[in-house]
Each structure stands twice: as C-alpha cells, then as structure tokens.
PDB file of N, CA and C in Angstrom:
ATOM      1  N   UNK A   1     105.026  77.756  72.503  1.00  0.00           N
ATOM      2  CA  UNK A   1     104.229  78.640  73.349  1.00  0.00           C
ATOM      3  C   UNK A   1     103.432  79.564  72.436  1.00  0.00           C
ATOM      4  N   UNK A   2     101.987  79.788  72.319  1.00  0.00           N
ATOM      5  CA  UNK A   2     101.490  81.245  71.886  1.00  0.00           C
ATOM      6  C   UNK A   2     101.607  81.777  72.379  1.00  0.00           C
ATOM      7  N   UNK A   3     101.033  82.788  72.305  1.00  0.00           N
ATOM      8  CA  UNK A   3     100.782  84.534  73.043  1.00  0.00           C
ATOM      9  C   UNK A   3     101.356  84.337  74.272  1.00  0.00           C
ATOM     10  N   UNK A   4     102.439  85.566  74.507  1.00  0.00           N
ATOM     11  CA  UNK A   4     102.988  85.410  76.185  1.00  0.00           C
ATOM     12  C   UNK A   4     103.616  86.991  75.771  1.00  0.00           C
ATOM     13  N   UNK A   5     103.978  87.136  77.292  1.00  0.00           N
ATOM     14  CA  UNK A   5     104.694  88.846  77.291  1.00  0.00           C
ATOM     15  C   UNK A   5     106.033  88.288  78.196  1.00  0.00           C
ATOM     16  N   UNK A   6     106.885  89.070  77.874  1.00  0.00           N
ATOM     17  CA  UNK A   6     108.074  89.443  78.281  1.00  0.00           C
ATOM     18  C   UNK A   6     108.500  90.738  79.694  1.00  0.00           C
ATOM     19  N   UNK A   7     108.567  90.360  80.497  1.00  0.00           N
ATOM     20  CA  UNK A   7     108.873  91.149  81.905  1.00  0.00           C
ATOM     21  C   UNK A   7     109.990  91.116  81.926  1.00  0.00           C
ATOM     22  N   UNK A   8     110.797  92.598  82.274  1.00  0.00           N
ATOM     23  CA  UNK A   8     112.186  92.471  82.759  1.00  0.00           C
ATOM     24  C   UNK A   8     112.339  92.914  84.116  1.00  0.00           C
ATOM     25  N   UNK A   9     112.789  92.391  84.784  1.00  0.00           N
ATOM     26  CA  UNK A   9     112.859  92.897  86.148  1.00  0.00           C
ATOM     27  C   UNK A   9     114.227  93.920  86.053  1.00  0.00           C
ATOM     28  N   UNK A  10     114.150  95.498  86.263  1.00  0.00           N
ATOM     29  CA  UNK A  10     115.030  96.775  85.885  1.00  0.00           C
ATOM     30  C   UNK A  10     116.106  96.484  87.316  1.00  0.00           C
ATOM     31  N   UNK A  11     115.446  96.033  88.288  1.00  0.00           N
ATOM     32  CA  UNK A  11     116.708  95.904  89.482  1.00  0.00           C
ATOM     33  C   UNK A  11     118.094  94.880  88.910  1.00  0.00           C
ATOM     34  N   UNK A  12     117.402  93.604  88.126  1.00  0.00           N
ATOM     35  CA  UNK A  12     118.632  92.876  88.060  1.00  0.00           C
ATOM     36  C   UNK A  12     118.436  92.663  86.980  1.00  0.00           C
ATOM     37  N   UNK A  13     117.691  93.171  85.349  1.00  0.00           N
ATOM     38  CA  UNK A  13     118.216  93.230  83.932  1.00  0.00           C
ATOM     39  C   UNK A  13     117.821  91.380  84.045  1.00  0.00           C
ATOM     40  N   UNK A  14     116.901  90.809  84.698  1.00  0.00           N
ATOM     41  CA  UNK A  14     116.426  89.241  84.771  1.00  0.00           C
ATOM     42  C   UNK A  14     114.810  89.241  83.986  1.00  0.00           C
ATOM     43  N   UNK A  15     115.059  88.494  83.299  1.00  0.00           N
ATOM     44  CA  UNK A  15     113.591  88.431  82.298  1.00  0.00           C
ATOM     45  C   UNK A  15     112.931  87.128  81.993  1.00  0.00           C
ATOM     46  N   UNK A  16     111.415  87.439  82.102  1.00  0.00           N
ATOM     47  CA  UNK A  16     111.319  85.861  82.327  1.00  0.00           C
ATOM     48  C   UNK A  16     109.929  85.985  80.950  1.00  0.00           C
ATOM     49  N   UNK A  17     109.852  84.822  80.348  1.00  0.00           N
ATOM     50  CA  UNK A  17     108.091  85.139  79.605  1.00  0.00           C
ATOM     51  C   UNK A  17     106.880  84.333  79.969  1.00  0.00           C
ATOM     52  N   UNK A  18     106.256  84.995  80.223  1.00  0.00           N
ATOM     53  CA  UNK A  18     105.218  84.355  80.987  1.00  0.00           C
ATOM     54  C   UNK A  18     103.954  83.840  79.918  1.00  0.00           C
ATOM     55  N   UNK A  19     103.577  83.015  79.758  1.00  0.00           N
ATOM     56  CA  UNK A  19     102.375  82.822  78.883  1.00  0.00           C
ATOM     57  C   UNK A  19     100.782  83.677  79.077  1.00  0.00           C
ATOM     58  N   UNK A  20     100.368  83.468  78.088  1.00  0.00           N
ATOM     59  CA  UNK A  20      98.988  84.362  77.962  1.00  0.00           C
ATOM     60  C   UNK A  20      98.094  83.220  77.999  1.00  0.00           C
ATOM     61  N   UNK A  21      97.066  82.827  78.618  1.00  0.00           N
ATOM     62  CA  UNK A  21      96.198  81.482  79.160  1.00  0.00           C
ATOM     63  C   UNK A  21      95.270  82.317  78.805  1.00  0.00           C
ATOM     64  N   UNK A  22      94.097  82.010  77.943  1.00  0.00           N
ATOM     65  CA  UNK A  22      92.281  82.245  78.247  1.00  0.00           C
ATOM     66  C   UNK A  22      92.177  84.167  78.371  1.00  0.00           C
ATOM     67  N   UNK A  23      93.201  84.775  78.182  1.00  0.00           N
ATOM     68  CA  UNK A  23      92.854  86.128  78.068  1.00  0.00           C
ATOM     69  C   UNK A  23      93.677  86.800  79.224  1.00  0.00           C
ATOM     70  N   UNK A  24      94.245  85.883  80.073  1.00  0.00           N
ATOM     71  CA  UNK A  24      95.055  86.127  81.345  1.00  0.00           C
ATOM     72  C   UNK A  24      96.308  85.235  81.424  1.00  0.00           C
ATOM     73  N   UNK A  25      96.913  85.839  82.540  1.00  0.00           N
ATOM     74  CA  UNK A  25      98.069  85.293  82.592  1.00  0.00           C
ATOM     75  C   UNK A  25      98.248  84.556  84.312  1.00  0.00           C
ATOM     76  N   UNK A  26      98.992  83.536  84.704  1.00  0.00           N
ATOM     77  CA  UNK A  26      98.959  83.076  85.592  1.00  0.00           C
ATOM     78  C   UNK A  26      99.789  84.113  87.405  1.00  0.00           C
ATOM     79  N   UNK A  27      98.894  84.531  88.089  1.00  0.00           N
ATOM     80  CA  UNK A  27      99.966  84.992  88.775  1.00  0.00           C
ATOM     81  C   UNK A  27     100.983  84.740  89.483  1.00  0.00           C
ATOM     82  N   UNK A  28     100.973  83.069  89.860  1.00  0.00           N
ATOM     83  CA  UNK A  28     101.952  82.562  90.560  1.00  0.00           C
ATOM     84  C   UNK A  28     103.493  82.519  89.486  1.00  0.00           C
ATOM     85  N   UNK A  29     103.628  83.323  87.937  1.00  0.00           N
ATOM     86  CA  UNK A  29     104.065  83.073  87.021  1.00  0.00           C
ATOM     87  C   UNK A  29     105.433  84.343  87.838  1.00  0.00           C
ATOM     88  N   UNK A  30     104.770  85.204  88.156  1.00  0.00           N
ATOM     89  CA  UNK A  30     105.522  86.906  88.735  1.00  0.00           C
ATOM     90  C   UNK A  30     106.811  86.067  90.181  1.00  0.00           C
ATOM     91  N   UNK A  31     106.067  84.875  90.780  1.00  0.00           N
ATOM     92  CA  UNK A  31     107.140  84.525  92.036  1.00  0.00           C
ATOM     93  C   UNK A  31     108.164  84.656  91.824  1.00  0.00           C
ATOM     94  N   UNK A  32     108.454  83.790  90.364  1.00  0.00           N
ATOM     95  CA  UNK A  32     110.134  83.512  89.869  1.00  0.00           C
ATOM     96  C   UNK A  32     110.888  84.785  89.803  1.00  0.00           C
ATOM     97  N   UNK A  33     110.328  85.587  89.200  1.00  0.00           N
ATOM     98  CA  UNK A  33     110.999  86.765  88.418  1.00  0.00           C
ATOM     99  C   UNK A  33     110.774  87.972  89.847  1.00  0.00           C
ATOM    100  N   UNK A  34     110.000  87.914  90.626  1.00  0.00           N
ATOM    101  CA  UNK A  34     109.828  88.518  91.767  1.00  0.00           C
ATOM    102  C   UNK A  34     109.678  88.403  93.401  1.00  0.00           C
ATOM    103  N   UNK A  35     110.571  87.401  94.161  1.00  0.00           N
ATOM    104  CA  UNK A  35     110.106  86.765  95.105  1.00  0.00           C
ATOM    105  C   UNK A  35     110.130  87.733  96.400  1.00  0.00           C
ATOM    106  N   UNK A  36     109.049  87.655  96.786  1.00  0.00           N
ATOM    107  CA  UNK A  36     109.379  88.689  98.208  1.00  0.00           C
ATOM    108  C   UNK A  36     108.562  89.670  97.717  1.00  0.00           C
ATOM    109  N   UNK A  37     107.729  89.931  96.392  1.00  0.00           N
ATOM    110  CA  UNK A  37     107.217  91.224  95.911  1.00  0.00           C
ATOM    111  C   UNK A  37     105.353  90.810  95.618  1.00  0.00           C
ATOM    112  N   UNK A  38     104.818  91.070  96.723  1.00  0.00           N
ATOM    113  CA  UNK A  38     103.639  91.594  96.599  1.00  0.00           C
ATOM    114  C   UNK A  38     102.763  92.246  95.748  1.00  0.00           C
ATOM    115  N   UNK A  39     101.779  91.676  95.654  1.00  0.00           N
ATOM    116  CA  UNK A  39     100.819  92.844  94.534  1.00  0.00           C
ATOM    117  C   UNK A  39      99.983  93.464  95.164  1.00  0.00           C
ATOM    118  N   UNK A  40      99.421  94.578  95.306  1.00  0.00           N
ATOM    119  CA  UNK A  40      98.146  95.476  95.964  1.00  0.00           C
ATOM    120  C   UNK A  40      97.131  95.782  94.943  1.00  0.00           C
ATOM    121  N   UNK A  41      96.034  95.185  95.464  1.00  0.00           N
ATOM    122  CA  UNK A  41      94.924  95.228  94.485  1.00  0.00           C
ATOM    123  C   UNK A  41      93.241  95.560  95.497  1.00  0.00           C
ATOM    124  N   UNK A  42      93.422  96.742  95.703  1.00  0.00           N
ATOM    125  CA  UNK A  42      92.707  97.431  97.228  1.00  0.00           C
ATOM    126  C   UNK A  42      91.151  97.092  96.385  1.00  0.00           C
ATOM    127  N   UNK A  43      90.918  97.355  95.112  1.00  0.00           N
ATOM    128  CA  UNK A  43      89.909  97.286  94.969  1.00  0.00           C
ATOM    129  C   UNK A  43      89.741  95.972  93.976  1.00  0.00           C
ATOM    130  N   UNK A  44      90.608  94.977  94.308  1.00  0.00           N
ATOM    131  CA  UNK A  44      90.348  93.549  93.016  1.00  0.00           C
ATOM    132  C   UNK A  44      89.810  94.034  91.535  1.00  0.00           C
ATOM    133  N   UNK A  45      90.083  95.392  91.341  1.00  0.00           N
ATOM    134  CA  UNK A  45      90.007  95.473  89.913  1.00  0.00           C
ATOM    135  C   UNK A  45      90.759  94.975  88.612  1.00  0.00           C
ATOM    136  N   UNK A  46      91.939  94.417  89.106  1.00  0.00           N
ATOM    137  CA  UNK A  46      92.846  93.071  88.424  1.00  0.00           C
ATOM    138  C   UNK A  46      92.963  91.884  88.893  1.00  0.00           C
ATOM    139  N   UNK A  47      91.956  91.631  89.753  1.00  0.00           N
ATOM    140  CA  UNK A  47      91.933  89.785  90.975  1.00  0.00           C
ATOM    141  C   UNK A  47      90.793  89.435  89.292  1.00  0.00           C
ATOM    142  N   UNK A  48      91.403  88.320  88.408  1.00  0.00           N
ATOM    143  CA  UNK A  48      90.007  87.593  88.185  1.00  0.00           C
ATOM    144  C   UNK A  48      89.253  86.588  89.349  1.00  0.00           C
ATOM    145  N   UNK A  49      88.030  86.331  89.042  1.00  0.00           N
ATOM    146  CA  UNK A  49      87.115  85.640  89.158  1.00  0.00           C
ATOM    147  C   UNK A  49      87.829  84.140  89.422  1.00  0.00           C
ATOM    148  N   UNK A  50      86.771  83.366  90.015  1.00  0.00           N
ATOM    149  CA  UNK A  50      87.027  81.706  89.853  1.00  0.00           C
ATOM    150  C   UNK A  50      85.704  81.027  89.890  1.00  0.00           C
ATOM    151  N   UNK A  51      85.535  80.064  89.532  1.00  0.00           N
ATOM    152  CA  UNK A  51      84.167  79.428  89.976  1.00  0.00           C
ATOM    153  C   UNK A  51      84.306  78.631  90.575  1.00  0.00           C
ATOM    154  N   UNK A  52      83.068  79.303  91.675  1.00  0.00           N
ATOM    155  CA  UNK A  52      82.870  78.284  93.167  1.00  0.00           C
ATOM    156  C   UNK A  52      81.606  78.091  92.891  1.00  0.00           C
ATOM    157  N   UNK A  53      81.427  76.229  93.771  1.00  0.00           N
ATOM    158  CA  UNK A  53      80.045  76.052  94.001  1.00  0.00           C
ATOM    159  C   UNK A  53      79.443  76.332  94.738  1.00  0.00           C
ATOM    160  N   UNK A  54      80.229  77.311  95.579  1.00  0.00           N
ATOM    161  CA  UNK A  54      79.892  78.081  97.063  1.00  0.00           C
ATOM    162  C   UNK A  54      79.294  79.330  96.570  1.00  0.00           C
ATOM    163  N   UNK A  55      80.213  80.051  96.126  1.00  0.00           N
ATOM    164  CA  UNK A  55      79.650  81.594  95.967  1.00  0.00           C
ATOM    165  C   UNK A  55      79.152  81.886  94.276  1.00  0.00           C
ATOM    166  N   UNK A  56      78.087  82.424  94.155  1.00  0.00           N
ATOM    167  CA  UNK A  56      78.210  83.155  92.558  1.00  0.00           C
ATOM    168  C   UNK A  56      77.756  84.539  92.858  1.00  0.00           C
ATOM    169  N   UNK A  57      78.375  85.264  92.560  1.00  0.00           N
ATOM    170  CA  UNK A  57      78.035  87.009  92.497  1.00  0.00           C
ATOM    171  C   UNK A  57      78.167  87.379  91.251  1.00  0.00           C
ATOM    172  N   UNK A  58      77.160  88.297  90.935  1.00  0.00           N
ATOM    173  CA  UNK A  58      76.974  89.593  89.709  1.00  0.00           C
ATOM    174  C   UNK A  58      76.597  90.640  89.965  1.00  0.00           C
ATOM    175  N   UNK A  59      77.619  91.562  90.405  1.00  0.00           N
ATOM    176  CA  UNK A  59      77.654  92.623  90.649  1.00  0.00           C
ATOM    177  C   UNK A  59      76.713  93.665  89.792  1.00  0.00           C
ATOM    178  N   UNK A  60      76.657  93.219  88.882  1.00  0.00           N
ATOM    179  CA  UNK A  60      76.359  94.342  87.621  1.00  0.00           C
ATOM    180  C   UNK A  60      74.468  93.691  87.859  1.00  0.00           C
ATOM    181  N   UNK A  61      74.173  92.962  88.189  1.00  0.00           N
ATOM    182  CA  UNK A  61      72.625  92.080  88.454  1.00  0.00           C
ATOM    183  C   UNK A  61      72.287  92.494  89.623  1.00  0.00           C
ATOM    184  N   UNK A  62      72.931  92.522  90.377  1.00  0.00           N
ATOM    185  CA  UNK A  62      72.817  92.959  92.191  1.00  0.00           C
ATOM    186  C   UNK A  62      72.687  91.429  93.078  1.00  0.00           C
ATOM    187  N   UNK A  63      73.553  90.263  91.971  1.00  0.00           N
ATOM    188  CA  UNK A  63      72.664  88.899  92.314  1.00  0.00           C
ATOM    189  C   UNK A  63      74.323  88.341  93.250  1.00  0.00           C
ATOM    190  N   UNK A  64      73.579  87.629  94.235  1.00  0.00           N
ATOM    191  CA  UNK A  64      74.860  87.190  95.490  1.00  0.00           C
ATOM    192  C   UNK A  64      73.954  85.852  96.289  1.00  0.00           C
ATOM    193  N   UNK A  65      74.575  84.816  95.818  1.00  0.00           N
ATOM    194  CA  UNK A  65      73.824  83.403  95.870  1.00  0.00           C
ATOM    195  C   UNK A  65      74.778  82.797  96.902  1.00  0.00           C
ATOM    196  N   UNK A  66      74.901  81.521  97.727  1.00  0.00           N
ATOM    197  CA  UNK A  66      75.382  80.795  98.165  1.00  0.00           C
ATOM    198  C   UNK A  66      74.822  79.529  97.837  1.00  0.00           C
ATOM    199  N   UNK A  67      75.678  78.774  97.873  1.00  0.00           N
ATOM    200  CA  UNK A  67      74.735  77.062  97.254  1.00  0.00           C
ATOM    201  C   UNK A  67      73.440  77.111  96.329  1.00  0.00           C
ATOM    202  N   UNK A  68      73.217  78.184  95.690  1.00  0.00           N
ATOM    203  CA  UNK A  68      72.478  78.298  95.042  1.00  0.00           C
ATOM    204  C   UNK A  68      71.396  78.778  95.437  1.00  0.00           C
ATOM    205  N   UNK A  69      71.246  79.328  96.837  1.00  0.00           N
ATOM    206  CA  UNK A  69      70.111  80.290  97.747  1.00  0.00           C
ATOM    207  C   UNK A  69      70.748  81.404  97.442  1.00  0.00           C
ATOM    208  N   UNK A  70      69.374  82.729  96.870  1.00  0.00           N
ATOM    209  CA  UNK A  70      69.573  84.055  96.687  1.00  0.00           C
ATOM    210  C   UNK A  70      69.896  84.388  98.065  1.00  0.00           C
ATOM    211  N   UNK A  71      70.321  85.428  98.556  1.00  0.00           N
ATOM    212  CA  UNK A  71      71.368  85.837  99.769  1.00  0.00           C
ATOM    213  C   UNK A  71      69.959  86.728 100.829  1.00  0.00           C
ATOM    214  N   UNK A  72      68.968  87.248  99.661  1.00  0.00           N
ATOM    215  CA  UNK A  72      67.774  87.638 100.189  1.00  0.00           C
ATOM    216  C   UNK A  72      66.981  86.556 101.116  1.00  0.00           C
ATOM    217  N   UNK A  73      67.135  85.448 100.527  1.00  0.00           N
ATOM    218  CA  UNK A  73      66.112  84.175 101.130  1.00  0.00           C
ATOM    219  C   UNK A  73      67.003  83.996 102.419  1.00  0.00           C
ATOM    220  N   UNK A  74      68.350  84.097 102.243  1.00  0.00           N
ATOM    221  CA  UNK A  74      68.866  83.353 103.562  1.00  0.00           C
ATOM    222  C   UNK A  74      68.973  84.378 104.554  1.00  0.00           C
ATOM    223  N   UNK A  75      69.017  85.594 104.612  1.00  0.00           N
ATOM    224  CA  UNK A  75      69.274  86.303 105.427  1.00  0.00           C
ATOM    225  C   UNK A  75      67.955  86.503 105.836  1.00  0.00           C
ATOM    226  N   UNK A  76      66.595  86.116 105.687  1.00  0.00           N
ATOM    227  CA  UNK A  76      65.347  86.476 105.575  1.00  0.00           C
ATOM    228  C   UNK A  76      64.942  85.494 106.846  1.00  0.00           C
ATOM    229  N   UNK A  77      65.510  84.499 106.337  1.00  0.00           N
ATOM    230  CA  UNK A  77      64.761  82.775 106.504  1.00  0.00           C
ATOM    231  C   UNK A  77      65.479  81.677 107.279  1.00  0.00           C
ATOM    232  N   UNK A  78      67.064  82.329 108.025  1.00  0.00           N
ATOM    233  CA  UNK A  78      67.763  81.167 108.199  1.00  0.00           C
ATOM    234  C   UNK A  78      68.800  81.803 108.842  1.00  0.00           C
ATOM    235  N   UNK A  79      69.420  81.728 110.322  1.00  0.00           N
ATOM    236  CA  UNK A  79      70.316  81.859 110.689  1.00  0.00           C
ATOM    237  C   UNK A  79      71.855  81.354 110.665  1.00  0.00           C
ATOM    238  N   UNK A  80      72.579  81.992 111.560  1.00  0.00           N
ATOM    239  CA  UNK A  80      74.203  82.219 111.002  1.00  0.00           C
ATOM    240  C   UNK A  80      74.343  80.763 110.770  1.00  0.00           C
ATOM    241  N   UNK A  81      73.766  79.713 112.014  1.00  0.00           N
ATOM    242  CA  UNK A  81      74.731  78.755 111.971  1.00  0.00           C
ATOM    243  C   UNK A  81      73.925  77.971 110.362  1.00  0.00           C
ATOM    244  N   UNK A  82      72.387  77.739 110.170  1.00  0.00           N
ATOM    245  CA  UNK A  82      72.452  77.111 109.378  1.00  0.00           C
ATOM    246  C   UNK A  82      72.868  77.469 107.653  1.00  0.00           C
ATOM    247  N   UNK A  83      72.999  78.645 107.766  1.00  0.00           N
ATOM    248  CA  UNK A  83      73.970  79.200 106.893  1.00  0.00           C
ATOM    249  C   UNK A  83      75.228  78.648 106.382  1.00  0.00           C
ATOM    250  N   UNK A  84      76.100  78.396 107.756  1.00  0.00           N
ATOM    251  CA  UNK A  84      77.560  77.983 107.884  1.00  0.00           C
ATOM    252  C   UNK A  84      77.251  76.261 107.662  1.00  0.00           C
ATOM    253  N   UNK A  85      76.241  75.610 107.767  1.00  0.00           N
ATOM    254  CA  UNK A  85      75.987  74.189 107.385  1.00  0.00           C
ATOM    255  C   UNK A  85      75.764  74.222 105.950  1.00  0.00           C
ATOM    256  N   UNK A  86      75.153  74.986 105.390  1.00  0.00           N
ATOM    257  CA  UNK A  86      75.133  75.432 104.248  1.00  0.00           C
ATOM    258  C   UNK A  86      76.305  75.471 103.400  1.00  0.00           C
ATOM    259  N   UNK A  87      76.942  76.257 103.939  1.00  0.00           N
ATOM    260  CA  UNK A  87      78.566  76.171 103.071  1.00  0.00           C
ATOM    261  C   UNK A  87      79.268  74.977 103.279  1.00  0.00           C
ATOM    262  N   UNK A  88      79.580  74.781 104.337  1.00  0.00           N
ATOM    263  CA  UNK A  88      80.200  73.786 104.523  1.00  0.00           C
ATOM    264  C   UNK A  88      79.760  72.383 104.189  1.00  0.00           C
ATOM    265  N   UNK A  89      78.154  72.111 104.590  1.00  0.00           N
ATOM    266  CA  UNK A  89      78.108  70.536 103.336  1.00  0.00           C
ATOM    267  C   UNK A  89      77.623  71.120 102.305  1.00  0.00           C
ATOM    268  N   UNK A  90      77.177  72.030 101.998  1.00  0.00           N
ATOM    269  CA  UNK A  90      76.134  71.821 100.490  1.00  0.00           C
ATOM    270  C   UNK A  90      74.743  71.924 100.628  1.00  0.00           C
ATOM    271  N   UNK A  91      73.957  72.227 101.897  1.00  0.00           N
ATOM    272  CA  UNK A  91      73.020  71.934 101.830  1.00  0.00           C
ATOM    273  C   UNK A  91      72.400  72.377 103.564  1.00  0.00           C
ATOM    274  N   UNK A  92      70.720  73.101 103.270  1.00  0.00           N
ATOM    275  CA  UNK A  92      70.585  73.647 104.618  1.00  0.00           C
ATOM    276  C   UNK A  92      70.099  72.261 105.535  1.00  0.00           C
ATOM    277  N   UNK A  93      70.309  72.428 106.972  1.00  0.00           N
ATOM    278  CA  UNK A  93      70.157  71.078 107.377  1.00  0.00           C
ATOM    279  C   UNK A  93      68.967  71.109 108.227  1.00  0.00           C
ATOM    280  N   UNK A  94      68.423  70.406 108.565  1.00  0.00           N
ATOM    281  CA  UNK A  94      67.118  69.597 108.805  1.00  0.00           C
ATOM    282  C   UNK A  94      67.337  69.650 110.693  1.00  0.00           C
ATOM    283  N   UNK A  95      66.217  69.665 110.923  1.00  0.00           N
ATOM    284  CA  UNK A  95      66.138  69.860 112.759  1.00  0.00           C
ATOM    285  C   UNK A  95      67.390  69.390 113.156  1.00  0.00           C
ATOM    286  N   UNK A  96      67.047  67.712 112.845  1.00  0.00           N
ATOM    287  CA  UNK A  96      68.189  66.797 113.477  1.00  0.00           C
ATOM    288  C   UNK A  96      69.838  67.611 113.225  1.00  0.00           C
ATOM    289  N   UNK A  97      70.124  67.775 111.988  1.00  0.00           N
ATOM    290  CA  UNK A  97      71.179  67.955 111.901  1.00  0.00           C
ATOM    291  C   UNK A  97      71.699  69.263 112.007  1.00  0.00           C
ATOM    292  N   UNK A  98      70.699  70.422 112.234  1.00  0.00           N
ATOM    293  CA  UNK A  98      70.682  71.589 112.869  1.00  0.00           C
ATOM    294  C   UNK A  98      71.458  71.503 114.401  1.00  0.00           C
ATOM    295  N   UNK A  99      70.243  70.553 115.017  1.00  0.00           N
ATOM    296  CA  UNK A  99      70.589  70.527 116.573  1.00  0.00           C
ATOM    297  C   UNK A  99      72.200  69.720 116.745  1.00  0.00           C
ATOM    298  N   UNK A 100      72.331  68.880 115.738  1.00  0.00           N
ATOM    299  CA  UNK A 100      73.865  68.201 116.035  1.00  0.00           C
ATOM    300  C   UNK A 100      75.280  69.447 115.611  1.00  0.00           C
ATOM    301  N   UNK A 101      74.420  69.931 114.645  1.00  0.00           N
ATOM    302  CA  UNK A 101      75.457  71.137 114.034  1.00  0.00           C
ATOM    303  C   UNK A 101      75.986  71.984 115.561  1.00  0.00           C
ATOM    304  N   UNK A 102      74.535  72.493 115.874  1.00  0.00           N
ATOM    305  CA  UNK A 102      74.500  73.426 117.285  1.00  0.00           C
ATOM    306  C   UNK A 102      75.505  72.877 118.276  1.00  0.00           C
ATOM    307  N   UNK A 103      75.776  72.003 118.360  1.00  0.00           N
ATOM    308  CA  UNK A 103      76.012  70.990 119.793  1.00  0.00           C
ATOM    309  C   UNK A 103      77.782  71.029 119.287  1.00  0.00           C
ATOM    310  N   UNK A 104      78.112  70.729 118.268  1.00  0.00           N
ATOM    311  CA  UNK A 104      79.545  70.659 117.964  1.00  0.00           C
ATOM    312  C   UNK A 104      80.352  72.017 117.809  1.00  0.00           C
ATOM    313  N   UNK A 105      79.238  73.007 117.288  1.00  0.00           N
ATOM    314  CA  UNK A 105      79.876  74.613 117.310  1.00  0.00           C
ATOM    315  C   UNK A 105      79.977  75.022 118.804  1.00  0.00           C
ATOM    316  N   UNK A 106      79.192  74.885 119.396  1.00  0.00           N
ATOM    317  CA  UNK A 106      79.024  75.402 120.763  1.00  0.00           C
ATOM    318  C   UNK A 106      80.435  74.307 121.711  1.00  0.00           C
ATOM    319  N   UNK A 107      80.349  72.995 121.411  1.00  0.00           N
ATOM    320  CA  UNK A 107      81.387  72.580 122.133  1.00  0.00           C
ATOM    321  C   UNK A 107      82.496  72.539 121.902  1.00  0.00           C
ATOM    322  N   UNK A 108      83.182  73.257 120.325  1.00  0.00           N
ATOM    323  CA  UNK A 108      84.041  74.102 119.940  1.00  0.00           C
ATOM    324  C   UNK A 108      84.600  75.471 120.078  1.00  0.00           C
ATOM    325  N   UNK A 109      83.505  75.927 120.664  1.00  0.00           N
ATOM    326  CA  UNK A 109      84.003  77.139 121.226  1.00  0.00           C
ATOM    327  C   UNK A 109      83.734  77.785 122.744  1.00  0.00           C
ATOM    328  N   UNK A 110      83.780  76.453 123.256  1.00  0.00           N
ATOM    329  CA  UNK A 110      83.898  76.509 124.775  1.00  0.00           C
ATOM    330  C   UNK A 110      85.279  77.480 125.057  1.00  0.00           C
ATOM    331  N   UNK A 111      85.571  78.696 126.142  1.00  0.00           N
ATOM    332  CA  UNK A 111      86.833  78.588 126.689  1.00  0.00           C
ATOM    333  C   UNK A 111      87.092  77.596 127.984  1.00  0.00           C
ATOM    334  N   UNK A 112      88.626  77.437 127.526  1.00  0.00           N
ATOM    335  CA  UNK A 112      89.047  76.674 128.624  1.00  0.00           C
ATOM    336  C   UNK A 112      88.721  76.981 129.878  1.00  0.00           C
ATOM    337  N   UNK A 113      89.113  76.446 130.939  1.00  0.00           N
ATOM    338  CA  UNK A 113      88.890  76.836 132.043  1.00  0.00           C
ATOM    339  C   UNK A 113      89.743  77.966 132.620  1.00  0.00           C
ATOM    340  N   UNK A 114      91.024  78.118 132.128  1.00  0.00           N
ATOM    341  CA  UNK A 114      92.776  78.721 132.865  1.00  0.00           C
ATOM    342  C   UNK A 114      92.318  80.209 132.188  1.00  0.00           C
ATOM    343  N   UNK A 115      91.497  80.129 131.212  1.00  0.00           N
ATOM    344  CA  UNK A 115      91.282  81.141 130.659  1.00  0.00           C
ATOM    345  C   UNK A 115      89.970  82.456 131.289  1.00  0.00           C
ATOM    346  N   UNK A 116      89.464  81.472 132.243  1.00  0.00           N
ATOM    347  CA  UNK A 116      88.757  82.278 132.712  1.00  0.00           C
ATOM    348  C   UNK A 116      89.093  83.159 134.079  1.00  0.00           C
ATOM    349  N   UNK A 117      90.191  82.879 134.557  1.00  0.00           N
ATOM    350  CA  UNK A 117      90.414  83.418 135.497  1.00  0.00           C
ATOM    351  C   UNK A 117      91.749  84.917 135.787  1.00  0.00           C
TER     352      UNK A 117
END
C-alpha cells in the first residue's frame, strides 16, 4: 500500500487504514470502521467532484453546461421538457421526437382516476 492514514474509532479503540488514491481517499472506506455514521457536508466543501457527460460546472468561470449546451442558451432557447430529452438521451430532439417525448411525459403523469375523487 502507499500513502494511507490510520483512523481509530475512540468508542471501540477499532482502527482501520484507509488508502490515499489521487490526492483523496475513498468514502465508502469510513462504512467499515463506522456503520450507521453519516457525514454532513451542508456546503460540499469536502464532496469531490466526478465527471459527468451530463453536467460540467466552474464555479470560479461562472460556466454551467449540460451536454455540452451553455445553461444561458438553454434556458434562453428551449423548454423544460426538451431540456429533460437532453439529459436523458444526449441530445436536443427534433419536432418528431419532441412531440413523441410530449405524448409519453404527459401519459406518465396522468392521475388515476380513484384519485380524483
């Protein structure tokens, strides 16, 4: 193993070493040595990052993309649902597949009938 740290858990004197990966450490590494124990991180100032082909944000740029559309263009140029076609295949969709998109959201979120009364 290289680089790793040593945690003792003070309730039960139980110690586990966790490895040091890429500058970080894994968090699913804390379960063993802590099960039932939560982390609070209100402002993700210790959540790293991941890369998605969905989202890229730079906070420090002011830059917030989806599929590779600046967030300016889509909110400008393109509503919720073809947005949500957007994420979900990869790509904004075309009349046809707009209107089929429309037709399956809408008949997904029909309420029942028992529910209306």
């Amino acid at each position: 193993m290289g680089e790793s740290i040593t945690i003792t858990d003070n309730r039960t004197g139980e110690s586990i070493e966790i490895p040091i990966e890429r500058g970080g450490i894994d968090a699913r590494a804390w379960g063993s040595l802590l099960p039932g124990i939560w982390f609070d991180d209100p402002s993700f100032t210790a959540t790293s990052g991941a890369d998605s082909a969905i989202t890229y944000l730079d906070g420090g740029k002011g830059l917030l993309r989806y599929r590779g559309y600046p967030i300016e263009q889509l909110a400008g140029a393109t509503s919720f649902l073809e947005v949500a076609h957007l994420i979900v295949f990869g790509e904004l969709p075309n009349r046809v597949q707009l209107a089929s998109w429309s037709d399956e959201i809408s008949n997904e979120a029909r309420i029942h009938e028992n529910f209306h009364k």
